[in-house]
C-alpha atoms as a PDB file:
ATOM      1  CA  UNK A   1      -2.769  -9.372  12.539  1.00  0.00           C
ATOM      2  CA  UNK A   2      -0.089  -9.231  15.351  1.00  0.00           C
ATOM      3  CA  UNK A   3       3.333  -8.634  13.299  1.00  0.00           C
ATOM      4  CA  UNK A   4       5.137 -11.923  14.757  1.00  0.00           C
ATOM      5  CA  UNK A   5       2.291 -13.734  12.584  1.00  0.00           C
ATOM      6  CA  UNK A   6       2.355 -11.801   9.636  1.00  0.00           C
ATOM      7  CA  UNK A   7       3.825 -12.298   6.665  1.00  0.00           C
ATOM      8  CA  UNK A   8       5.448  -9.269   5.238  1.00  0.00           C
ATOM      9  CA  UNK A   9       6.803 -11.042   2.218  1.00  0.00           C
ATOM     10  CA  UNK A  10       3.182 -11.929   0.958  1.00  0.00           C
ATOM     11  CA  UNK A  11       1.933  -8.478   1.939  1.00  0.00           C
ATOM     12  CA  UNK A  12       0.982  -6.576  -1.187  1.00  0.00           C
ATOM     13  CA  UNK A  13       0.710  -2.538  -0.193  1.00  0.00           C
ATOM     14  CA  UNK A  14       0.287   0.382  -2.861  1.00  0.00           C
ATOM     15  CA  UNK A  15      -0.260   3.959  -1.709  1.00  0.00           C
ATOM     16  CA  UNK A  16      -0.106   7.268  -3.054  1.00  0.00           C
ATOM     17  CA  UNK A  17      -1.328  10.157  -4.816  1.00  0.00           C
ATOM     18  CA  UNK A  18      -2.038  10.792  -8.303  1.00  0.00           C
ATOM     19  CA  UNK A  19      -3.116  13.915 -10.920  1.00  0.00           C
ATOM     20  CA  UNK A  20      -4.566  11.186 -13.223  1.00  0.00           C
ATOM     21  CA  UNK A  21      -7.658   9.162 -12.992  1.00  0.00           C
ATOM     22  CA  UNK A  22      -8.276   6.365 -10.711  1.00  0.00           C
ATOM     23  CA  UNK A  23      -8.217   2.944 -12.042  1.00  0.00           C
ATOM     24  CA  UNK A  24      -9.682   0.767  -9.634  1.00  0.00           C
ATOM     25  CA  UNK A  25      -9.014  -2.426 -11.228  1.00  0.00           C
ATOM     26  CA  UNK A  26      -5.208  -1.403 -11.680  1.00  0.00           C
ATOM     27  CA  UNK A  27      -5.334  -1.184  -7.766  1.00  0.00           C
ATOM     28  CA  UNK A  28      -6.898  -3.963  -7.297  1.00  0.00           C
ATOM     29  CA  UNK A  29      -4.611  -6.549  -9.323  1.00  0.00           C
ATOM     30  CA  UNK A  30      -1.562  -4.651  -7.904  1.00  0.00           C
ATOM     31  CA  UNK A  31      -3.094  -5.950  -4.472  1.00  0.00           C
ATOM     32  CA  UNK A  32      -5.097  -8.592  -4.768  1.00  0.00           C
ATOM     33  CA  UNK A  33      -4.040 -12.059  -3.770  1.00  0.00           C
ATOM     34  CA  UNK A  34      -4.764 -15.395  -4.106  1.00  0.00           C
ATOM     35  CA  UNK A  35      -5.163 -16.347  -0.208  1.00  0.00           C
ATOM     36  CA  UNK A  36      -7.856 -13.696   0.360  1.00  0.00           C
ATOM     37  CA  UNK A  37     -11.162 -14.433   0.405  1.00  0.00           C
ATOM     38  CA  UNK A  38     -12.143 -11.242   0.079  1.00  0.00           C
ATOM     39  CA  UNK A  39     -11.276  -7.878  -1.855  1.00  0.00           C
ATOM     40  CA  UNK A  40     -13.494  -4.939  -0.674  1.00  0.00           C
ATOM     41  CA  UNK A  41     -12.960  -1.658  -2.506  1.00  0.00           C
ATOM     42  CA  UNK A  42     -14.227   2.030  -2.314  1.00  0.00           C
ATOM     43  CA  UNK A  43     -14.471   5.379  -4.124  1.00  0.00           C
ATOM     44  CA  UNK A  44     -15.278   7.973  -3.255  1.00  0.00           C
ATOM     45  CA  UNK A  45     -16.387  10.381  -5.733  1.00  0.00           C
ATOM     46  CA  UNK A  46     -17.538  14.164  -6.649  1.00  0.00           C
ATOM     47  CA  UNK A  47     -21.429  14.125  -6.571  1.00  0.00           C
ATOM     48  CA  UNK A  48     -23.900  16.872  -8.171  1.00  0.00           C
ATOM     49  CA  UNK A  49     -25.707  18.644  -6.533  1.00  0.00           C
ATOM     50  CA  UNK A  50     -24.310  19.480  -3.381  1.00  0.00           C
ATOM     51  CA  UNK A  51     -25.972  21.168  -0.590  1.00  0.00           C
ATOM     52  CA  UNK A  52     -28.479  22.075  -3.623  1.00  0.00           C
ATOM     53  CA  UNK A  53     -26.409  23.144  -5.646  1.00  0.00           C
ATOM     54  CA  UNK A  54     -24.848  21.673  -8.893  1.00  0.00           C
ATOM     55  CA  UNK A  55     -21.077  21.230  -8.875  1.00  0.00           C
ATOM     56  CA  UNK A  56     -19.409  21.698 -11.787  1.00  0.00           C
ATOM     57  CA  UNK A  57     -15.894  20.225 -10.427  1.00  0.00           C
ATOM     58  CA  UNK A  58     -14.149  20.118  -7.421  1.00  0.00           C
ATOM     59  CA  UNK A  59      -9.944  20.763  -7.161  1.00  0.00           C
ATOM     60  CA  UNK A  60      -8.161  18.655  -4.745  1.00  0.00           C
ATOM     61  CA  UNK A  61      -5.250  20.189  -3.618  1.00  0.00           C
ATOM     62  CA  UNK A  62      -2.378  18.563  -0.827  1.00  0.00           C
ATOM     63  CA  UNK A  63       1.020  18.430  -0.077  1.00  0.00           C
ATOM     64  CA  UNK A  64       2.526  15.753  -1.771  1.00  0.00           C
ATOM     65  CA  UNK A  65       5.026  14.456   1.089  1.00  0.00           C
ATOM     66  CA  UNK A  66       2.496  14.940   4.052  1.00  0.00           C
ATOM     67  CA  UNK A  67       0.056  12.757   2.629  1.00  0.00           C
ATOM     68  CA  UNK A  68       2.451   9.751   1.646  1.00  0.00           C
ATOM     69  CA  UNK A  69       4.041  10.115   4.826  1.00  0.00           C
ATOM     70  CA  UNK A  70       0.241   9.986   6.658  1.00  0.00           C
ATOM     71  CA  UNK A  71      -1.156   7.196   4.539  1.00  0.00           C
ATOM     72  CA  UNK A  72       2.047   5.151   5.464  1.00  0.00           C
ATOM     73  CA  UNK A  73       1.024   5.826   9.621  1.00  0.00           C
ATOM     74  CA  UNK A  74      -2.740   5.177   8.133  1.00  0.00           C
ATOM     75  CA  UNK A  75      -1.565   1.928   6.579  1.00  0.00           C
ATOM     76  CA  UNK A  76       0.846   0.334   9.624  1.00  0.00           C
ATOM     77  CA  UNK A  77      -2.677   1.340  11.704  1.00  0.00           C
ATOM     78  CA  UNK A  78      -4.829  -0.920   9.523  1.00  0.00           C
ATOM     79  CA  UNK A  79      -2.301  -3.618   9.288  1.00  0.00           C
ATOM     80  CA  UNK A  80      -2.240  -3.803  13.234  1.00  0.00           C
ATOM     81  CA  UNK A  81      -6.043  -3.948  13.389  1.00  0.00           C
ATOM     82  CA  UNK A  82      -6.783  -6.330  10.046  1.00  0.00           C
ATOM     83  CA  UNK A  83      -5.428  -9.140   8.551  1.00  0.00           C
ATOM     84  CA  UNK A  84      -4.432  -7.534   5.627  1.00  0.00           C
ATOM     85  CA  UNK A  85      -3.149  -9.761   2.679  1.00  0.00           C
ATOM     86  CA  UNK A  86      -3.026  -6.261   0.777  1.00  0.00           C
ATOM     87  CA  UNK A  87      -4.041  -2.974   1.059  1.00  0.00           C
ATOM     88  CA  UNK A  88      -4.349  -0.039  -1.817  1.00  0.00           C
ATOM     89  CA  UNK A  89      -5.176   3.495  -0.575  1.00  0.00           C
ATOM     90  CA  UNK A  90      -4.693   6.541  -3.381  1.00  0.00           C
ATOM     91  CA  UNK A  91      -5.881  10.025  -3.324  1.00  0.00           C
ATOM     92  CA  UNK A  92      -6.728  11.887  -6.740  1.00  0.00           C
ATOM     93  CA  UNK A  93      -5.155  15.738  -6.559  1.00  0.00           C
ATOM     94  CA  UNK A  94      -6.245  18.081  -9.243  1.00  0.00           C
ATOM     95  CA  UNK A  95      -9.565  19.083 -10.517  1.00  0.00           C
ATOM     96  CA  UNK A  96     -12.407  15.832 -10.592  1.00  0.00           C
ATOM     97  CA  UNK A  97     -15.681  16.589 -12.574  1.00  0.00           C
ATOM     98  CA  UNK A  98     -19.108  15.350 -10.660  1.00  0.00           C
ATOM     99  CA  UNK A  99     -18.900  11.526 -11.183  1.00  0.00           C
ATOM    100  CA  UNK A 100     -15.031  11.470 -11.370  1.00  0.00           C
ATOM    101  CA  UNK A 101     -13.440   9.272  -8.077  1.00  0.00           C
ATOM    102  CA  UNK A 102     -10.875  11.188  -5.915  1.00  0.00           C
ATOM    103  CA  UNK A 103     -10.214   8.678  -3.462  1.00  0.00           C
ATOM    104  CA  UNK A 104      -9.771   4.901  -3.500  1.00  0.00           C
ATOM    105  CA  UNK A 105      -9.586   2.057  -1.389  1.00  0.00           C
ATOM    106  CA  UNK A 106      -8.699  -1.496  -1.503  1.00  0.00           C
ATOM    107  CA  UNK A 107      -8.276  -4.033   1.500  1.00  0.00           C
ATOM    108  CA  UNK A 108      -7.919  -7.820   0.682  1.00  0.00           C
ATOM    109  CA  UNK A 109      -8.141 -10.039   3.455  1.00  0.00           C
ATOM    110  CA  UNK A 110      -9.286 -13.407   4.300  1.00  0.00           C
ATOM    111  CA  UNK A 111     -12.729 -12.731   5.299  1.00  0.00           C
ATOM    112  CA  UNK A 112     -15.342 -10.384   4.003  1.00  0.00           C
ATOM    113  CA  UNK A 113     -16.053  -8.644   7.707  1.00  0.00           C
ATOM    114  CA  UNK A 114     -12.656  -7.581   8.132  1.00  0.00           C
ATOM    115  CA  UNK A 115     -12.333  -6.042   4.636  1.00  0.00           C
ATOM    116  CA  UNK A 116     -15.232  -4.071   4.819  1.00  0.00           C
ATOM    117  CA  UNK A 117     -14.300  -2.781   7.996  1.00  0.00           C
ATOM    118  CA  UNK A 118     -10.777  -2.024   6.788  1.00  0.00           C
ATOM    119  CA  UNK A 119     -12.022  -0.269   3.745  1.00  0.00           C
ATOM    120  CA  UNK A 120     -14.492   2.625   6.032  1.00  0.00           C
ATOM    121  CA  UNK A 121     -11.723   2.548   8.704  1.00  0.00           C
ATOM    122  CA  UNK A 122      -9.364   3.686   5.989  1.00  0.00           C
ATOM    123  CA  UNK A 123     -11.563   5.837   4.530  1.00  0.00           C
ATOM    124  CA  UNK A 124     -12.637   7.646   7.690  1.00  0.00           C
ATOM    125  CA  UNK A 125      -8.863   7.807   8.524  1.00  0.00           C
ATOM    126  CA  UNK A 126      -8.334   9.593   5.435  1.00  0.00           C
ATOM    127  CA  UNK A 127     -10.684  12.197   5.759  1.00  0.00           C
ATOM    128  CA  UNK A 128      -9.947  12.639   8.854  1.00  0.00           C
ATOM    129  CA  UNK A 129      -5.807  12.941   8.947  1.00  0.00           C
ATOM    130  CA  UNK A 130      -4.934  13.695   5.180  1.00  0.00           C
ATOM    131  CA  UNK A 131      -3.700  17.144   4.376  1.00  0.00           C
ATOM    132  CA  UNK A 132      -6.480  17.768   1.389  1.00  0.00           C
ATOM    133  CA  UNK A 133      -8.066  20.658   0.711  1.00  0.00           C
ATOM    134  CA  UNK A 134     -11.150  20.907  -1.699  1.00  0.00           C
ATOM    135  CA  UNK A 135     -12.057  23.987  -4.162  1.00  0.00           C
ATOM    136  CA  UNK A 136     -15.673  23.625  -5.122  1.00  0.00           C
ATOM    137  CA  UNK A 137     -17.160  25.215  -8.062  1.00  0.00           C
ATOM    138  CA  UNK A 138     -21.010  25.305  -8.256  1.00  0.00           C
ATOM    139  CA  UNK A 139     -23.496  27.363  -9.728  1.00  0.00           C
ATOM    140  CA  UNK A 140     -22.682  30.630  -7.232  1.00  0.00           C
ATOM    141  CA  UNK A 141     -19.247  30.314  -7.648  1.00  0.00           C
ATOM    142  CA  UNK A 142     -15.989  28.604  -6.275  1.00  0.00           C
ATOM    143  CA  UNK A 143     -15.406  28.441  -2.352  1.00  0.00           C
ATOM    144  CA  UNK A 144     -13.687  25.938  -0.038  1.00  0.00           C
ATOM    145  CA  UNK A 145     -15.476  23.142   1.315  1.00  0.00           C
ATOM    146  CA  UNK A 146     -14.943  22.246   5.138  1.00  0.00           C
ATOM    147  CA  UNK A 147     -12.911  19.082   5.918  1.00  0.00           C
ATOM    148  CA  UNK A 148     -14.217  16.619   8.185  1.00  0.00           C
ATOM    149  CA  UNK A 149     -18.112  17.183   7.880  1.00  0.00           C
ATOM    150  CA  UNK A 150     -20.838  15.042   9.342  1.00  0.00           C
ATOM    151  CA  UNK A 151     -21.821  12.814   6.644  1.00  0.00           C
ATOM    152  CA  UNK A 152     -25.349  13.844   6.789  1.00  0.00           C
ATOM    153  CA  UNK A 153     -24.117  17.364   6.254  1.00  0.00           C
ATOM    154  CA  UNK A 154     -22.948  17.069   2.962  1.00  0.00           C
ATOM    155  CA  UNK A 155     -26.173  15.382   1.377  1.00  0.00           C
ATOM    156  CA  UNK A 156     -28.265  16.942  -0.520  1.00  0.00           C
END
Protein backbone atom coordinates (compact mmCIF):
# COMPACT_ATOMS: atom_id res chain seq x y z
CA UNK A 1 0.00 0.00 0.00
CA UNK A 2 1.69 3.32 -1.10
CA UNK A 3 2.51 5.12 2.42
CA UNK A 4 0.41 8.45 1.54
CA UNK A 5 -2.65 5.87 1.76
CA UNK A 6 -1.77 4.01 4.62
CA UNK A 7 -2.75 4.22 7.82
CA UNK A 8 0.01 3.86 10.29
CA UNK A 9 -2.18 4.43 13.29
CA UNK A 10 -4.33 1.23 12.48
CA UNK A 11 -1.20 -0.70 11.55
CA UNK A 12 -0.66 -3.48 14.06
CA UNK A 13 3.27 -4.81 13.68
CA UNK A 14 5.01 -7.34 16.21
CA UNK A 15 8.50 -8.66 15.48
CA UNK A 16 11.15 -10.32 17.21
CA UNK A 17 12.94 -13.13 18.57
CA UNK A 18 12.26 -15.38 21.32
CA UNK A 19 14.04 -18.50 23.52
CA UNK A 20 10.46 -19.62 24.40
CA UNK A 21 7.86 -21.35 22.39
CA UNK A 22 5.84 -19.90 19.71
CA UNK A 23 2.32 -19.11 20.37
CA UNK A 24 0.68 -18.54 17.26
CA UNK A 25 -2.56 -17.43 18.48
CA UNK A 26 -0.76 -14.82 20.87
CA UNK A 27 0.60 -13.43 17.47
CA UNK A 28 -2.21 -13.50 15.89
CA UNK A 29 -4.59 -11.45 18.36
CA UNK A 30 -1.62 -9.04 18.90
CA UNK A 31 -2.16 -8.44 15.01
CA UNK A 32 -5.20 -9.24 13.90
CA UNK A 33 -7.79 -6.66 13.03
CA UNK A 34 -11.13 -6.15 12.47
CA UNK A 35 -10.91 -4.55 8.78
CA UNK A 36 -9.02 -7.56 7.38
CA UNK A 37 -10.55 -10.02 5.63
CA UNK A 38 -7.98 -12.17 5.91
CA UNK A 39 -5.27 -13.48 8.50
CA UNK A 40 -2.80 -15.96 6.84
CA UNK A 41 -0.22 -17.48 9.17
CA UNK A 42 2.89 -19.84 8.94
CA UNK A 43 5.33 -22.03 10.88
CA UNK A 44 7.76 -23.32 10.13
CA UNK A 45 8.92 -26.15 12.09
CA UNK A 46 11.80 -28.90 12.88
CA UNK A 47 10.77 -32.10 10.92
CA UNK A 48 12.14 -35.84 11.51
CA UNK A 49 13.79 -37.34 9.49
CA UNK A 50 15.89 -35.22 7.57
CA UNK A 51 17.85 -36.10 4.62
CA UNK A 52 17.10 -39.76 6.15
CA UNK A 53 18.00 -39.25 9.06
CA UNK A 54 16.07 -38.72 12.39
CA UNK A 55 16.65 -35.40 14.14
CA UNK A 56 16.63 -35.36 17.53
CA UNK A 57 16.62 -31.33 17.84
CA UNK A 58 17.90 -28.61 16.08
CA UNK A 59 19.67 -25.24 17.99
CA UNK A 60 18.95 -21.99 16.46
CA UNK A 61 21.46 -19.67 17.13
CA UNK A 62 21.58 -15.54 15.88
CA UNK A 63 22.57 -12.35 16.86
CA UNK A 64 20.00 -10.78 18.65
CA UNK A 65 20.34 -7.05 17.21
CA UNK A 66 21.03 -8.14 13.50
CA UNK A 67 17.96 -9.94 13.21
CA UNK A 68 15.53 -7.21 14.77
CA UNK A 69 17.26 -4.73 12.86
CA UNK A 70 16.70 -7.11 9.42
CA UNK A 71 13.14 -8.09 10.15
CA UNK A 72 12.39 -4.28 10.60
CA UNK A 73 14.01 -3.70 6.62
CA UNK A 74 11.97 -7.20 5.98
CA UNK A 75 8.83 -5.64 7.41
CA UNK A 76 8.94 -1.80 5.72
CA UNK A 77 9.57 -4.27 2.36
CA UNK A 78 6.27 -6.10 2.86
CA UNK A 79 4.39 -3.08 3.89
CA UNK A 80 5.45 -1.36 0.49
CA UNK A 81 4.37 -4.42 -1.51
CA UNK A 82 0.97 -5.50 0.65
CA UNK A 83 -1.71 -3.92 2.18
CA UNK A 84 -0.87 -4.87 5.42
CA UNK A 85 -3.48 -4.16 8.25
CA UNK A 86 -0.82 -6.14 10.47
CA UNK A 87 2.01 -8.10 10.23
CA UNK A 88 3.73 -10.62 13.00
CA UNK A 89 7.13 -12.13 12.05
CA UNK A 90 9.18 -14.01 15.16
CA UNK A 91 12.08 -16.28 15.05
CA UNK A 92 12.52 -19.07 17.87
CA UNK A 93 16.51 -19.12 19.05
CA UNK A 94 17.55 -21.99 21.18
CA UNK A 95 17.20 -25.65 20.82
CA UNK A 96 13.46 -26.84 19.02
CA UNK A 97 12.69 -30.66 19.25
CA UNK A 98 11.24 -32.28 15.75
CA UNK A 99 7.64 -30.88 15.73
CA UNK A 100 8.54 -27.71 17.76
CA UNK A 101 7.96 -24.23 15.37
CA UNK A 102 11.04 -21.93 15.04
CA UNK A 103 9.67 -19.45 12.87
CA UNK A 104 6.32 -17.68 12.55
CA UNK A 105 4.41 -15.60 10.40
CA UNK A 106 1.36 -13.58 10.40
CA UNK A 107 0.06 -11.06 7.64
CA UNK A 108 -3.56 -9.68 7.95
CA UNK A 109 -4.80 -7.91 5.12
CA UNK A 110 -7.92 -7.26 3.33
CA UNK A 111 -7.90 -9.98 0.90
CA UNK A 112 -6.83 -13.57 1.10
CA UNK A 113 -4.29 -13.31 -2.17
CA UNK A 114 -2.30 -10.70 -0.73
CA UNK A 115 -1.88 -12.43 2.67
CA UNK A 116 -0.78 -15.51 1.40
CA UNK A 117 1.62 -13.93 -0.70
CA UNK A 118 2.87 -11.76 2.17
CA UNK A 119 3.21 -14.69 4.45
CA UNK A 120 5.92 -16.91 1.71
CA UNK A 121 7.39 -13.48 0.74
CA UNK A 122 8.22 -13.04 4.39
CA UNK A 123 9.16 -16.27 4.91
CA UNK A 124 11.51 -16.56 1.93
CA UNK A 125 12.90 -13.14 3.07
CA UNK A 126 13.72 -14.62 6.25
CA UNK A 127 15.59 -17.42 5.22
CA UNK A 128 17.14 -15.72 2.98
CA UNK A 129 18.53 -12.34 4.95
CA UNK A 130 18.29 -13.42 8.74
CA UNK A 131 21.52 -14.01 10.54
CA UNK A 132 20.45 -17.77 11.86
CA UNK A 133 22.47 -20.45 12.11
CA UNK A 134 21.16 -24.09 12.72
CA UNK A 135 22.98 -27.00 14.87
CA UNK A 136 21.41 -30.26 13.88
CA UNK A 137 21.58 -33.29 15.93
CA UNK A 138 20.59 -36.62 14.25
CA UNK A 139 21.37 -40.06 14.62
CA UNK A 140 25.34 -39.59 13.35
CA UNK A 141 25.82 -36.77 15.33
CA UNK A 142 25.53 -32.86 15.47
CA UNK A 143 26.74 -30.72 12.35
CA UNK A 144 25.61 -27.42 10.81
CA UNK A 145 22.99 -27.31 8.36
CA UNK A 146 23.48 -24.99 5.19
CA UNK A 147 21.36 -21.79 5.03
CA UNK A 148 19.46 -21.04 2.08
CA UNK A 149 18.86 -24.62 0.54
CA UNK A 150 16.63 -25.51 -2.37
CA UNK A 151 13.51 -26.58 -0.85
CA UNK A 152 13.57 -29.85 -2.53
CA UNK A 153 16.95 -30.36 -0.95
CA UNK A 154 15.98 -30.61 2.41
CA UNK A 155 13.11 -33.31 1.96
CA UNK A 156 13.41 -36.41 2.81
Amino acid sequence: MPPETRDEAAYREHLGITREPLDLQTLIDRVADPRSGAVASFLGTVRSPNHGRTVHAIDYEGYDAMIDAELARIALDLRDAYPLLGLAMVHRLGRCLPGEASIAIVACTPHRAASFDACRDALDACKARLPVWKHEEDDEGAHWVDGNVVESATLS
